[in-house]
N, C-alpha and C. Protein backbone atom coordinates (compact mmCIF):
# COMPACT_ATOMS: atom_id res chain seq x y z
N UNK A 1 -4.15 14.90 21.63
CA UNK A 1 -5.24 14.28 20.93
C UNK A 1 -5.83 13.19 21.81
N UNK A 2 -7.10 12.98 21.92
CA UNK A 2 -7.83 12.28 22.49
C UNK A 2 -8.49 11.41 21.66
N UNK A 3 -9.10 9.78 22.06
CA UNK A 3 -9.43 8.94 21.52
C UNK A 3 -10.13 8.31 22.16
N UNK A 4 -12.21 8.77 21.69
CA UNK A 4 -12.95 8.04 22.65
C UNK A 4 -14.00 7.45 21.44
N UNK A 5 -14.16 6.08 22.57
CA UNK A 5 -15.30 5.29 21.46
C UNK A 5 -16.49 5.37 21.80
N UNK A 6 -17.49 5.50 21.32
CA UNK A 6 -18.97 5.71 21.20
C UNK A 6 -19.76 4.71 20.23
N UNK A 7 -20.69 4.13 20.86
CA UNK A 7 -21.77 3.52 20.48
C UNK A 7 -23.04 4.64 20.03
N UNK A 8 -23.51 4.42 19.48
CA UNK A 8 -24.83 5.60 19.07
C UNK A 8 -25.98 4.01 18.65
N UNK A 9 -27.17 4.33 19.51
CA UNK A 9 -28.13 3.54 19.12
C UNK A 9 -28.73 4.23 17.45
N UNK A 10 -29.22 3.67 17.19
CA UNK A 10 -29.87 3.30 15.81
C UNK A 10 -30.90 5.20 16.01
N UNK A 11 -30.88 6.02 14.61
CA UNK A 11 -31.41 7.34 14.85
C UNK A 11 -30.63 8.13 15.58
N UNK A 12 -29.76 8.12 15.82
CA UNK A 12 -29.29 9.18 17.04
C UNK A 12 -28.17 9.86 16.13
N UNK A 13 -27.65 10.98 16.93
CA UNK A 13 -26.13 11.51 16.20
C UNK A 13 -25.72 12.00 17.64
N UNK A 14 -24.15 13.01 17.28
CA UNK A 14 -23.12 12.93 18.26
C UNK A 14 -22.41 14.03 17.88
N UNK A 15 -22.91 15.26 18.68
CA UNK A 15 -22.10 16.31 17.64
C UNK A 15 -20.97 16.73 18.67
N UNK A 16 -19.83 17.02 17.91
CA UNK A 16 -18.56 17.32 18.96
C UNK A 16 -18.11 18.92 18.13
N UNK A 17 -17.76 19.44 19.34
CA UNK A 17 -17.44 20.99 19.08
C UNK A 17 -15.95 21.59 19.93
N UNK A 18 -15.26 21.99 19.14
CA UNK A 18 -14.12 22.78 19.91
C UNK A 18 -13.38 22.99 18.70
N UNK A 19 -12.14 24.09 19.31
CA UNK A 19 -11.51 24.89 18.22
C UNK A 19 -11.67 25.29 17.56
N UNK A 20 -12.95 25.71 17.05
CA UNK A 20 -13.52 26.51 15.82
C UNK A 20 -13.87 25.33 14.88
N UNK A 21 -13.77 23.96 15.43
CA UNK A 21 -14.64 22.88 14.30
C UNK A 21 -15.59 22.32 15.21
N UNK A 22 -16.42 21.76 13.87
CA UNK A 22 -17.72 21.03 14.55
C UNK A 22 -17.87 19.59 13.76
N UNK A 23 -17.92 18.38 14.60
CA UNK A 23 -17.97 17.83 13.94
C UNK A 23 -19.01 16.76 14.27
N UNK A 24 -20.08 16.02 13.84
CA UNK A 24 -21.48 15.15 13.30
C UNK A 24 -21.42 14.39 12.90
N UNK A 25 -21.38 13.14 14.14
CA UNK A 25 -21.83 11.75 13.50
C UNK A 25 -23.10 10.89 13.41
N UNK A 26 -23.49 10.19 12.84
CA UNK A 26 -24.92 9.68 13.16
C UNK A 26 -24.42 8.74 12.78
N UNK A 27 -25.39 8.13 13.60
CA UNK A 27 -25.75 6.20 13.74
C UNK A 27 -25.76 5.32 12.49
N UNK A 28 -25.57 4.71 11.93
CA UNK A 28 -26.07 4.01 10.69
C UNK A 28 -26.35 2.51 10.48
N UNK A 29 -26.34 2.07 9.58
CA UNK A 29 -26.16 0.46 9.70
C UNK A 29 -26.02 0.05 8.21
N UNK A 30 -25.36 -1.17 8.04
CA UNK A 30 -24.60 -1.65 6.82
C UNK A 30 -25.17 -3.05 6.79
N UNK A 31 -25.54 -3.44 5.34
CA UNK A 31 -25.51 -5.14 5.07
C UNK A 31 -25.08 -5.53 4.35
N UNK A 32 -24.05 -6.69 4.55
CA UNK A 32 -23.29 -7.87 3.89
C UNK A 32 -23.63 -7.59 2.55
N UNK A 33 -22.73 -7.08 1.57
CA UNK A 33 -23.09 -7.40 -0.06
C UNK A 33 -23.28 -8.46 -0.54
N UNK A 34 -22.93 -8.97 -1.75
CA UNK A 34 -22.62 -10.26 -2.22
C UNK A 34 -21.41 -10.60 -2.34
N UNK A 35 -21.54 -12.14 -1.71
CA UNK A 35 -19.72 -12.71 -1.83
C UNK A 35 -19.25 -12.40 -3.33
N UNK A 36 -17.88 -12.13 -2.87
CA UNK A 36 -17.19 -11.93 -4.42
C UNK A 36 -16.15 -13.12 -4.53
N UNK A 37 -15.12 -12.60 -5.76
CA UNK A 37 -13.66 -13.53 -5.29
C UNK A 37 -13.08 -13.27 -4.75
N UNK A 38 -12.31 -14.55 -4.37
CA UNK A 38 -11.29 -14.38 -3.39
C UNK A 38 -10.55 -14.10 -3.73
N UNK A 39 -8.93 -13.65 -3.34
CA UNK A 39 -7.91 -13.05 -3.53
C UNK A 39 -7.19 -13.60 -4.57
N UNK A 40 -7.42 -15.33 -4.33
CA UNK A 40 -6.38 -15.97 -5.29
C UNK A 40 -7.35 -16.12 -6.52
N UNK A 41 -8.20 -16.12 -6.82
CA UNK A 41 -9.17 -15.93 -8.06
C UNK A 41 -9.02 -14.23 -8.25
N UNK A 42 -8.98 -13.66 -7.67
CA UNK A 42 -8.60 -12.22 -8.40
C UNK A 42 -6.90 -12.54 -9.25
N UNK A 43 -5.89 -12.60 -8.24
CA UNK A 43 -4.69 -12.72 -8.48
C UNK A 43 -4.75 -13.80 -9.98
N UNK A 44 -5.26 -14.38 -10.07
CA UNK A 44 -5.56 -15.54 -11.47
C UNK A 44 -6.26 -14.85 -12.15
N UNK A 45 -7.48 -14.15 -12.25
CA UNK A 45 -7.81 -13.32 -13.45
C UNK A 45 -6.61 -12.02 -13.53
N UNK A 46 -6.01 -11.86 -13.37
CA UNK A 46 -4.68 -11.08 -13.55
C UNK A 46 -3.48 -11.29 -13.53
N UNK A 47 -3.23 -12.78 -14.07
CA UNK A 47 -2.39 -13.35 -14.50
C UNK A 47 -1.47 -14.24 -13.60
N UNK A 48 -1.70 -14.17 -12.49
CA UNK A 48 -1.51 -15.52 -11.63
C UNK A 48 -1.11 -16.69 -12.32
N UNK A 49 -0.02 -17.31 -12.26
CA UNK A 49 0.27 -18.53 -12.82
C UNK A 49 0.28 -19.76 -11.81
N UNK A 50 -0.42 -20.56 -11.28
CA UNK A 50 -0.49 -21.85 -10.40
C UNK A 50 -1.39 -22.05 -9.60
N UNK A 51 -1.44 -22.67 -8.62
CA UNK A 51 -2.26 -23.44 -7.88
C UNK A 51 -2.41 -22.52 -6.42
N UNK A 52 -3.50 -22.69 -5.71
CA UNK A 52 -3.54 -21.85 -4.52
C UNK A 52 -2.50 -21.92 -3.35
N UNK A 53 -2.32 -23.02 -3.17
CA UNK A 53 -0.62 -22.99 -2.61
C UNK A 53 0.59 -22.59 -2.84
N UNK A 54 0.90 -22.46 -4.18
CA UNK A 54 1.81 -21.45 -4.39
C UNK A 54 1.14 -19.96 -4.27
N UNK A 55 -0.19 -19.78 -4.74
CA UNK A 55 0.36 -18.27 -4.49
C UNK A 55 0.04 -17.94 -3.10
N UNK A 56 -0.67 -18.93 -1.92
CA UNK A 56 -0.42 -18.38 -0.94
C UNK A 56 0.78 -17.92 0.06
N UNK A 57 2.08 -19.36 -0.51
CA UNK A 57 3.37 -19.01 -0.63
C UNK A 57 4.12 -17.88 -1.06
N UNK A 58 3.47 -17.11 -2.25
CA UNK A 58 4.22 -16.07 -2.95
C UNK A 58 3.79 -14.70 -1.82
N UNK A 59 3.12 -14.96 -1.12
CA UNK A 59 2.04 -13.89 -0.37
C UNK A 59 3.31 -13.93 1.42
N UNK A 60 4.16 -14.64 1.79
CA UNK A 60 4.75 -14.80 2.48
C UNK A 60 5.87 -13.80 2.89
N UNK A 61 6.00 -12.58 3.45
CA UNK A 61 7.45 -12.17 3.17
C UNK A 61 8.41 -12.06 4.24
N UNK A 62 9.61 -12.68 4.62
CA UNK A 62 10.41 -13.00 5.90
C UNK A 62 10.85 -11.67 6.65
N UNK A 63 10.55 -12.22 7.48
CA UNK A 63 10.67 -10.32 8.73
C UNK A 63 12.13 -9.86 7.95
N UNK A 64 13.08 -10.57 7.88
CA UNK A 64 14.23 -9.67 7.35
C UNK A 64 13.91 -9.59 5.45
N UNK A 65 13.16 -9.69 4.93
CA UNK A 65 12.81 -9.50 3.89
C UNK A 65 13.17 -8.33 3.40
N UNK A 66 13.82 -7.51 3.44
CA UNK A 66 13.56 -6.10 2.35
C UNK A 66 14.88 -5.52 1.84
N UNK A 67 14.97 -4.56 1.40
CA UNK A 67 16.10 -4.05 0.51
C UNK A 67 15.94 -2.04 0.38
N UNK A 68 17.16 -1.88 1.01
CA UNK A 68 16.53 -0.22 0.58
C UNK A 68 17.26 0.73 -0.73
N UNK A 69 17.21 1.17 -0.94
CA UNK A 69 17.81 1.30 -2.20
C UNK A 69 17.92 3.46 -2.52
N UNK A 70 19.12 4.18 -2.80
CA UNK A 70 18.97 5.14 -2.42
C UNK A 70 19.78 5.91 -4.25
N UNK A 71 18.37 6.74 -4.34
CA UNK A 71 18.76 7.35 -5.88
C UNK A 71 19.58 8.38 -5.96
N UNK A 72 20.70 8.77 -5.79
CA UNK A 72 21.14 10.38 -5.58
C UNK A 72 21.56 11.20 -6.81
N UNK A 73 21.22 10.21 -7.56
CA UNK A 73 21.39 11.71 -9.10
C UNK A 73 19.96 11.54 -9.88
N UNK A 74 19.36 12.64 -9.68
CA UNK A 74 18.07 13.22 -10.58
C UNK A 74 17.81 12.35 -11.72
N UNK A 75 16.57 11.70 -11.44
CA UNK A 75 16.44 10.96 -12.61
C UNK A 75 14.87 10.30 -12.85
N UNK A 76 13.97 10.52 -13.53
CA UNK A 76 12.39 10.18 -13.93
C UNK A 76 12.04 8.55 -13.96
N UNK A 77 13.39 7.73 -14.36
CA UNK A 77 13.19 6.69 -14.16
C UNK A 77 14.58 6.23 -13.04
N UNK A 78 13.79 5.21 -12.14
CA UNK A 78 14.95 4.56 -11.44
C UNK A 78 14.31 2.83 -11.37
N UNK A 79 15.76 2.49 -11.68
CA UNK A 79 15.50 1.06 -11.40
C UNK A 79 16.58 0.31 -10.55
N UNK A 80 15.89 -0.88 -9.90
CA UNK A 80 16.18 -0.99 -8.58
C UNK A 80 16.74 -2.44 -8.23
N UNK A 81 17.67 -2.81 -8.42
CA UNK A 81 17.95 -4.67 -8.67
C UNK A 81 17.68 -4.79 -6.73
N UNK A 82 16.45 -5.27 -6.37
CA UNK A 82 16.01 -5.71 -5.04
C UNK A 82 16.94 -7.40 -4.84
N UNK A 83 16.85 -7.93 -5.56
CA UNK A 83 17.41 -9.50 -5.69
C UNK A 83 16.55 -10.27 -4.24
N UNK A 84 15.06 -10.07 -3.80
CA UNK A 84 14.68 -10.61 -2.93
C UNK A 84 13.99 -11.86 -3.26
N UNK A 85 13.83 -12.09 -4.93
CA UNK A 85 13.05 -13.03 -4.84
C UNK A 85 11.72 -12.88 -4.90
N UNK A 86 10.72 -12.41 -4.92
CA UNK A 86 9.70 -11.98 -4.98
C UNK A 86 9.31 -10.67 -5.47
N UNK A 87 8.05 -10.37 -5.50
CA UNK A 87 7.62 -8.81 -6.10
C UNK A 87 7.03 -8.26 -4.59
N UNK A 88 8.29 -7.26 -4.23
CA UNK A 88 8.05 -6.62 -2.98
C UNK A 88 6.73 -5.39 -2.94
N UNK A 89 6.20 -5.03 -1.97
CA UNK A 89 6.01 -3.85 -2.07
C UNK A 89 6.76 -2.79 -2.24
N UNK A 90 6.52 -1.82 -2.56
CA UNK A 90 7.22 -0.90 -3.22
C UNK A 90 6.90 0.61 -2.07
N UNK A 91 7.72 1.52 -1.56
CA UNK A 91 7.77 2.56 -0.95
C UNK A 91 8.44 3.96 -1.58
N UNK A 92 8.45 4.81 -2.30
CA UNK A 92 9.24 5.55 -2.66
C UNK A 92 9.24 6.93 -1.94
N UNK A 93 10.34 7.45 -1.04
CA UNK A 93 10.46 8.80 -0.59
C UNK A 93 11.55 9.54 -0.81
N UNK A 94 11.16 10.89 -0.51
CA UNK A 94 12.77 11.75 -1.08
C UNK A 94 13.39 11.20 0.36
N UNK A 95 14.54 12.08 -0.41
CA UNK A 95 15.62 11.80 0.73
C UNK A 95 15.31 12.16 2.20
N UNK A 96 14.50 13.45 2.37
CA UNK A 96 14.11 14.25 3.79
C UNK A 96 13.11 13.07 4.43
N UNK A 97 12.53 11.80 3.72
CA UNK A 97 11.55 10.99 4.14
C UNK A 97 10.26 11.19 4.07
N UNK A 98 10.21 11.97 3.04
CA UNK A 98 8.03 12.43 2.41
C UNK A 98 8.16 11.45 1.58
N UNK A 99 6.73 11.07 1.94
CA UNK A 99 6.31 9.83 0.63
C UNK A 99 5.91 10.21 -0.75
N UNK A 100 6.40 9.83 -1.50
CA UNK A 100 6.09 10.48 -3.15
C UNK A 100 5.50 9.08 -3.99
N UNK A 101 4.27 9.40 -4.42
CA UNK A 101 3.37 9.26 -5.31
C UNK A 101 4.30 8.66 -6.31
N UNK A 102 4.62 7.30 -6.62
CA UNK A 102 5.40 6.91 -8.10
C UNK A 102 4.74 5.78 -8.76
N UNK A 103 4.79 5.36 -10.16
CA UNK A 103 4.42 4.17 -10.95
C UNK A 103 5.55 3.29 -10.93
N UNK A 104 5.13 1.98 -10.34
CA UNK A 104 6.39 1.08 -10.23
C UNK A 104 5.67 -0.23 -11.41
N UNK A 105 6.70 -0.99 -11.89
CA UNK A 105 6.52 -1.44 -12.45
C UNK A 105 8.05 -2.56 -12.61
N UNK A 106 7.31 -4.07 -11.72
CA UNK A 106 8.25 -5.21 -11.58
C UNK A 106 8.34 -5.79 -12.76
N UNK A 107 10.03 -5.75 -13.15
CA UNK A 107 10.11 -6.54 -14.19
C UNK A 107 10.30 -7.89 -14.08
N UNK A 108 10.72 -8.40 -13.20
CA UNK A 108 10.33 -9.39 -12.94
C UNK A 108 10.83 -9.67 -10.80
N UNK A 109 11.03 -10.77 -10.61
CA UNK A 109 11.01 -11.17 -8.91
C UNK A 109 12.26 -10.41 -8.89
N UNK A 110 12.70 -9.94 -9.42
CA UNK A 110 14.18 -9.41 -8.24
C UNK A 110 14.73 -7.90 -9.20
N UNK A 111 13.83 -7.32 -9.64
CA UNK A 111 13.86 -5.81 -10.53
C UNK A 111 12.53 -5.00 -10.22
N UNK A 112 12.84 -4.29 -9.87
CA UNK A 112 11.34 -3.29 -10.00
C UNK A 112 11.86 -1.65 -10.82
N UNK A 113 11.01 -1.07 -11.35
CA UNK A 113 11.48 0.40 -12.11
C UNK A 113 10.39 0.94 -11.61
N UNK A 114 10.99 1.87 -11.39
CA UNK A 114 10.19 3.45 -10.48
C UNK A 114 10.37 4.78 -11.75
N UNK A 115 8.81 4.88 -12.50
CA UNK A 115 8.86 5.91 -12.92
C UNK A 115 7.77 7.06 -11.92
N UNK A 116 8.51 8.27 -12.29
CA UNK A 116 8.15 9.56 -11.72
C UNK A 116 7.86 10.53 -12.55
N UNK A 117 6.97 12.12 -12.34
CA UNK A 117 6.82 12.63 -13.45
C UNK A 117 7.64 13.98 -13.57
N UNK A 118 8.91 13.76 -12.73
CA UNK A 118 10.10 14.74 -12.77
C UNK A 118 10.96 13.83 -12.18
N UNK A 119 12.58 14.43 -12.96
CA UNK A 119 14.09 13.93 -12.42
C UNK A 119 14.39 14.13 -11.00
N UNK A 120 13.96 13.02 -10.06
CA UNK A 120 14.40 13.50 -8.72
C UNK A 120 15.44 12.46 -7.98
N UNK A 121 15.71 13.17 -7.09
CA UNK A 121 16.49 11.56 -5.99
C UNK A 121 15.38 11.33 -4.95
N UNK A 122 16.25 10.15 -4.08
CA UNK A 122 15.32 9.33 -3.28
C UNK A 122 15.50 8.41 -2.86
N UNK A 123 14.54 7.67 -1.95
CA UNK A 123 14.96 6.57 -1.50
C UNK A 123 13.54 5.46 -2.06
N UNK A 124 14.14 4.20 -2.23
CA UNK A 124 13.01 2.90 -2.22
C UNK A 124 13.33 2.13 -1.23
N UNK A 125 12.26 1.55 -0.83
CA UNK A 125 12.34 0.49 0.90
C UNK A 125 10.94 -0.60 -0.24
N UNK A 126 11.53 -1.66 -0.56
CA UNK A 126 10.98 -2.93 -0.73
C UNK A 126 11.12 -3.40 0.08
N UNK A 127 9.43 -4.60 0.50
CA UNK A 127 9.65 -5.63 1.24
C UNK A 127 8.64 -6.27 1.31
């Protein structure tokens, strides 16, 4: 695989062809929408509790931060005692390491529950 960058002036396109695909880019141009909120005014209309310093604090997570956690009997719900202290991100894959699509849902800083829409095993990587 190859990886080349191109400028295209304003009107122009860029058509690339091989292997039985074709593929067409053209030039475009974009303008600035309107400012919105910021992160910690989103995070506060969704229930954010404090001041912008804490939650820029809560936004922090330490390189050794994470927890992996491994399901091996079939099951739609799994829940996961992380004990990190925070609401990690959440990763869920089978065991072979494909990423699977799940609804997580932190019960609070150091629990998260992983529902799925079949009994499977797996692994979770919070962090």
């Amino acid at each position: 695989m190859s990886v080349h960058k191109f400028t295209l002036p304003p009107s122009s396109t860029i058509k690339i062809e091989g292997g039985g695909n074709t593929l067409t880019f053209a030039a475009f141009s974009a303008s600035p929408g309107p400012p919105g909120p910021s992160a910690y005014q989103i995070a506060v209309a969704h229930g954010f509790v404090g001041d912008e310093v804490a939650w820029l604090a809560a936004q922090v997570v330490s390189a050794s931060g994470h927890f992996e956690y491994t399901q091996s009997t079939p099951s739609a719900t799994w829940t996961v005692n992380h004990n990190l202290g925070y609401r990690p991100a959440v990763q869920v894959t089978t065991l072979g390491g494909l990423r699977v699509w799940a609804d997580t849902l932190h019960i609070s800083i150091n629990q998260v529950v992983i529902y799925l829409e079949l009994p499977a095993t797996g692994r979770v990587l919070c962090t």
